[in-house]
N, C-alpha and C. Protein backbone atom coordinates (compact mmCIF):
# COMPACT_ATOMS: atom_id res chain seq x y z
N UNK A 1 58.32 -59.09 32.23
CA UNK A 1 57.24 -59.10 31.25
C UNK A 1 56.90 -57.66 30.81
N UNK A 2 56.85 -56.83 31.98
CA UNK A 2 56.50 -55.08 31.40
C UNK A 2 57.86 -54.77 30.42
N UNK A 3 58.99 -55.06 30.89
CA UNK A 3 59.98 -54.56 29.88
C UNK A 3 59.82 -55.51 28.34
N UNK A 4 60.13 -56.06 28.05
CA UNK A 4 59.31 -56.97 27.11
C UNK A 4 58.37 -56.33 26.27
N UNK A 5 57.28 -56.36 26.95
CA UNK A 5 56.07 -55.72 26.35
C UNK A 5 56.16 -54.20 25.66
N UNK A 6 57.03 -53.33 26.82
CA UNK A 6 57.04 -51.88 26.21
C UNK A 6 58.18 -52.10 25.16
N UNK A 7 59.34 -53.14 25.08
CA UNK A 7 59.91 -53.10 24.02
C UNK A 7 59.37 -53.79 22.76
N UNK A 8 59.27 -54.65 22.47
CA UNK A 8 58.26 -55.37 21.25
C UNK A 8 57.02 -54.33 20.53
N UNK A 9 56.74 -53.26 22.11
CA UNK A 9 55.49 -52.69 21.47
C UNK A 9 55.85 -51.15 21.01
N UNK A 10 57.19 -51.30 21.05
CA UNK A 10 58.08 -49.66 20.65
C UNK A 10 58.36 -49.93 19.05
N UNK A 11 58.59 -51.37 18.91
CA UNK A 11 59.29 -52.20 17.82
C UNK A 11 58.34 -52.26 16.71
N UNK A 12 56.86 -52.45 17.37
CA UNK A 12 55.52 -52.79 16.63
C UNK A 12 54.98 -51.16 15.81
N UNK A 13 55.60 -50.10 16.95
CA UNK A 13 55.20 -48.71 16.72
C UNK A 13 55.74 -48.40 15.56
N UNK A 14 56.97 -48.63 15.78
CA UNK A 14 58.19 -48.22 14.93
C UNK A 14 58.09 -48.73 13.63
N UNK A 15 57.59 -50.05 13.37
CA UNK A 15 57.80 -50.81 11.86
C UNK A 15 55.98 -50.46 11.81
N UNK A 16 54.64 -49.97 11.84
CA UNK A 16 53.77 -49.04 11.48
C UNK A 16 53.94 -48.56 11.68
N UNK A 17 54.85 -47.45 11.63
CA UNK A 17 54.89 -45.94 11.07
C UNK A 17 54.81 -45.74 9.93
N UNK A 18 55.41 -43.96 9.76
CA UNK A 18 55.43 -43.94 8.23
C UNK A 18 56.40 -45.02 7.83
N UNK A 19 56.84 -44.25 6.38
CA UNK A 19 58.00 -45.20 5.35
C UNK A 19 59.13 -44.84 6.23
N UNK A 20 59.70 -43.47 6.29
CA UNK A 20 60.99 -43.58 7.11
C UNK A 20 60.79 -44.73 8.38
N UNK A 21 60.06 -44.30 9.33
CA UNK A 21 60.09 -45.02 10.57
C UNK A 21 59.88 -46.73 10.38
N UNK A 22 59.10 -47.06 8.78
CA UNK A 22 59.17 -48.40 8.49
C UNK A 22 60.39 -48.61 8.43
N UNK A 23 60.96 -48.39 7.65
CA UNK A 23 62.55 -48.48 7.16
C UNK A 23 63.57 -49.00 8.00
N UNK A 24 63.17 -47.92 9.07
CA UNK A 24 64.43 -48.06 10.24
C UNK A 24 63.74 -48.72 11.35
N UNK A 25 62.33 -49.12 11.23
CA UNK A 25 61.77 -50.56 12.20
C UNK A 25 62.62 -51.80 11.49
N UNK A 26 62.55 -51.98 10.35
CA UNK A 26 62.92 -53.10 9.48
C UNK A 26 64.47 -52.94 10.16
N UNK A 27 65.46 -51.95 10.43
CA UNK A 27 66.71 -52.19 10.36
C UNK A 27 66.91 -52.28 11.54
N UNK A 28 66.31 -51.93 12.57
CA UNK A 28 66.51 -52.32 14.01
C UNK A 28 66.16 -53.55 14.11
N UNK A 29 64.96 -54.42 13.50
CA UNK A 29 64.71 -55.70 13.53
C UNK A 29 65.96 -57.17 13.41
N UNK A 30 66.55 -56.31 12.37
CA UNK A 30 67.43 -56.49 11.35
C UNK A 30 68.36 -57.16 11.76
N UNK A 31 68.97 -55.83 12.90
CA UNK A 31 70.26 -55.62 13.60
C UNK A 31 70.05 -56.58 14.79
N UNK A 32 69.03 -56.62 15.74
CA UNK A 32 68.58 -56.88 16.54
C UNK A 32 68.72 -59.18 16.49
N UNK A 33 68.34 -59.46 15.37
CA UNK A 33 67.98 -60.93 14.81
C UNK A 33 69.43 -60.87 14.85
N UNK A 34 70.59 -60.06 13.92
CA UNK A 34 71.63 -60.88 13.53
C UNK A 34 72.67 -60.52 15.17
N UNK A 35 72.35 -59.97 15.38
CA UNK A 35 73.44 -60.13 17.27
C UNK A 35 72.61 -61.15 17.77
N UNK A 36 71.92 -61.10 17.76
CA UNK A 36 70.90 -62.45 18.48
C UNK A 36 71.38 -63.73 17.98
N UNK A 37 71.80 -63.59 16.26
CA UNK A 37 72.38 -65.69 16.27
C UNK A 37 73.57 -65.39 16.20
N UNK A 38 74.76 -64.09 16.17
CA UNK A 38 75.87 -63.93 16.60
C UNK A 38 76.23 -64.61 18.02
N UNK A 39 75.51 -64.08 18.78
CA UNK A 39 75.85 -64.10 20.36
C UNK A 39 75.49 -65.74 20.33
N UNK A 40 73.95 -66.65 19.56
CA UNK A 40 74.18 -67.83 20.12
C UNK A 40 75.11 -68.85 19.55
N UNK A 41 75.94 -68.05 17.79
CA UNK A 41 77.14 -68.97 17.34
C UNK A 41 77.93 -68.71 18.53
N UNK A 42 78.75 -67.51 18.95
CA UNK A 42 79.97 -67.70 19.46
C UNK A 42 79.38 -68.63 20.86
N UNK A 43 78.64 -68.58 21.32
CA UNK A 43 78.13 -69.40 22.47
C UNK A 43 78.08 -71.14 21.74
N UNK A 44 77.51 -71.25 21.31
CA UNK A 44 77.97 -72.71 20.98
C UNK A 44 79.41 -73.00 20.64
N UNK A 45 79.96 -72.10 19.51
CA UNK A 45 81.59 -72.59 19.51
C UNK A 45 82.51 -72.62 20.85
N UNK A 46 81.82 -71.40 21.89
CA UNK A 46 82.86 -72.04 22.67
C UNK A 46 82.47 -73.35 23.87
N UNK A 47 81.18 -73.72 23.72
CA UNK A 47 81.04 -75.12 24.70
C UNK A 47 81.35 -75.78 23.65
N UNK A 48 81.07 -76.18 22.43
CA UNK A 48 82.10 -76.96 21.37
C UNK A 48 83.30 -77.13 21.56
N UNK A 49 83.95 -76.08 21.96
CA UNK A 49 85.44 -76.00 21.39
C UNK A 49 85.99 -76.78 23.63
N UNK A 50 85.55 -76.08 24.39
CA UNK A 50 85.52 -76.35 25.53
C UNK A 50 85.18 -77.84 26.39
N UNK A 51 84.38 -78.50 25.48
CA UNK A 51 83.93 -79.79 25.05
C UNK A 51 85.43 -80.75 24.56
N UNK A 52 85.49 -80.36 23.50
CA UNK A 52 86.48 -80.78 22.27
C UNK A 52 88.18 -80.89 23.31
N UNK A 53 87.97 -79.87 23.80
CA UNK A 53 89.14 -79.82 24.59
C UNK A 53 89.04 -80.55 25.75
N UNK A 54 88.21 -80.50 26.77
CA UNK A 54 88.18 -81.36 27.77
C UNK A 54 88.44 -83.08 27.22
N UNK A 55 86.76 -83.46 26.57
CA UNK A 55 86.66 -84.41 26.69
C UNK A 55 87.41 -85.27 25.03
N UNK A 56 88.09 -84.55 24.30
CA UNK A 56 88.86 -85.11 22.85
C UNK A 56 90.15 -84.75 23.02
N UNK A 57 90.72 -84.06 23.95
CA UNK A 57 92.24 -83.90 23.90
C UNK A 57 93.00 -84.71 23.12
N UNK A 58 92.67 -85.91 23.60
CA UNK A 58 94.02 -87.44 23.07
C UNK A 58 93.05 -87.18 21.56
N UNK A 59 92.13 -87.56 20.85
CA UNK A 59 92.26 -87.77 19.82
C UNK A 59 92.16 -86.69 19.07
N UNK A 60 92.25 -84.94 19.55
CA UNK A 60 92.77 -84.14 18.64
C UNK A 60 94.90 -84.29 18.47
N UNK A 61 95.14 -84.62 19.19
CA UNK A 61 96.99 -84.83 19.80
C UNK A 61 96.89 -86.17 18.49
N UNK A 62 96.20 -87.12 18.49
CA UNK A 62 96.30 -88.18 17.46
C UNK A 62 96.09 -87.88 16.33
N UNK A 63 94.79 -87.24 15.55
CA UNK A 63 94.51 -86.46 14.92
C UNK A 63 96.24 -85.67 13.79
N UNK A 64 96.25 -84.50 14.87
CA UNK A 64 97.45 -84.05 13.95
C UNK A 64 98.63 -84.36 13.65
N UNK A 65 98.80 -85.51 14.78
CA UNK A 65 100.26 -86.43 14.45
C UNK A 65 99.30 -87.56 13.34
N UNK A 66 98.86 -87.66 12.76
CA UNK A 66 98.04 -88.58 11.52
C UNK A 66 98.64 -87.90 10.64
N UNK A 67 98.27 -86.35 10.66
CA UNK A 67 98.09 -85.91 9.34
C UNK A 67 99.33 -85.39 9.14
């Protein structure tokens, strides 16, 4: 919770600041959000794909002998 707090409240410092320090609060925010739903796509594709493979084997094998 203390780490947390001193980070969010470095984050809070940073985006009231001036304009520069707004700027680059906004782009750490930024950066910060898009690794955040990076990290939870590739995390779902691979229990998807790990899924898909365990429990769909036979009907991906059926699948491309269809098509």
């Amino acid at each position: 919770m203390e780490v947390r707090q001193r980070s969010s409240f470095q984050v809070i410092h940073i985006y009231n600041g001036s304009g520069i320090s707004n700027s680059s609060g906004l782009v750490v925010v930024v950066v910060v959000v898009v690794v955040v739903v990076v990290v939870v796509v590739v995390v779902a594709v691979v229990v998807v794909l790990a899924v898909a493979v365990e429990a769909n084997g036979n009907t991906f094998i059926l699948s491309t002998q269809v098509v």
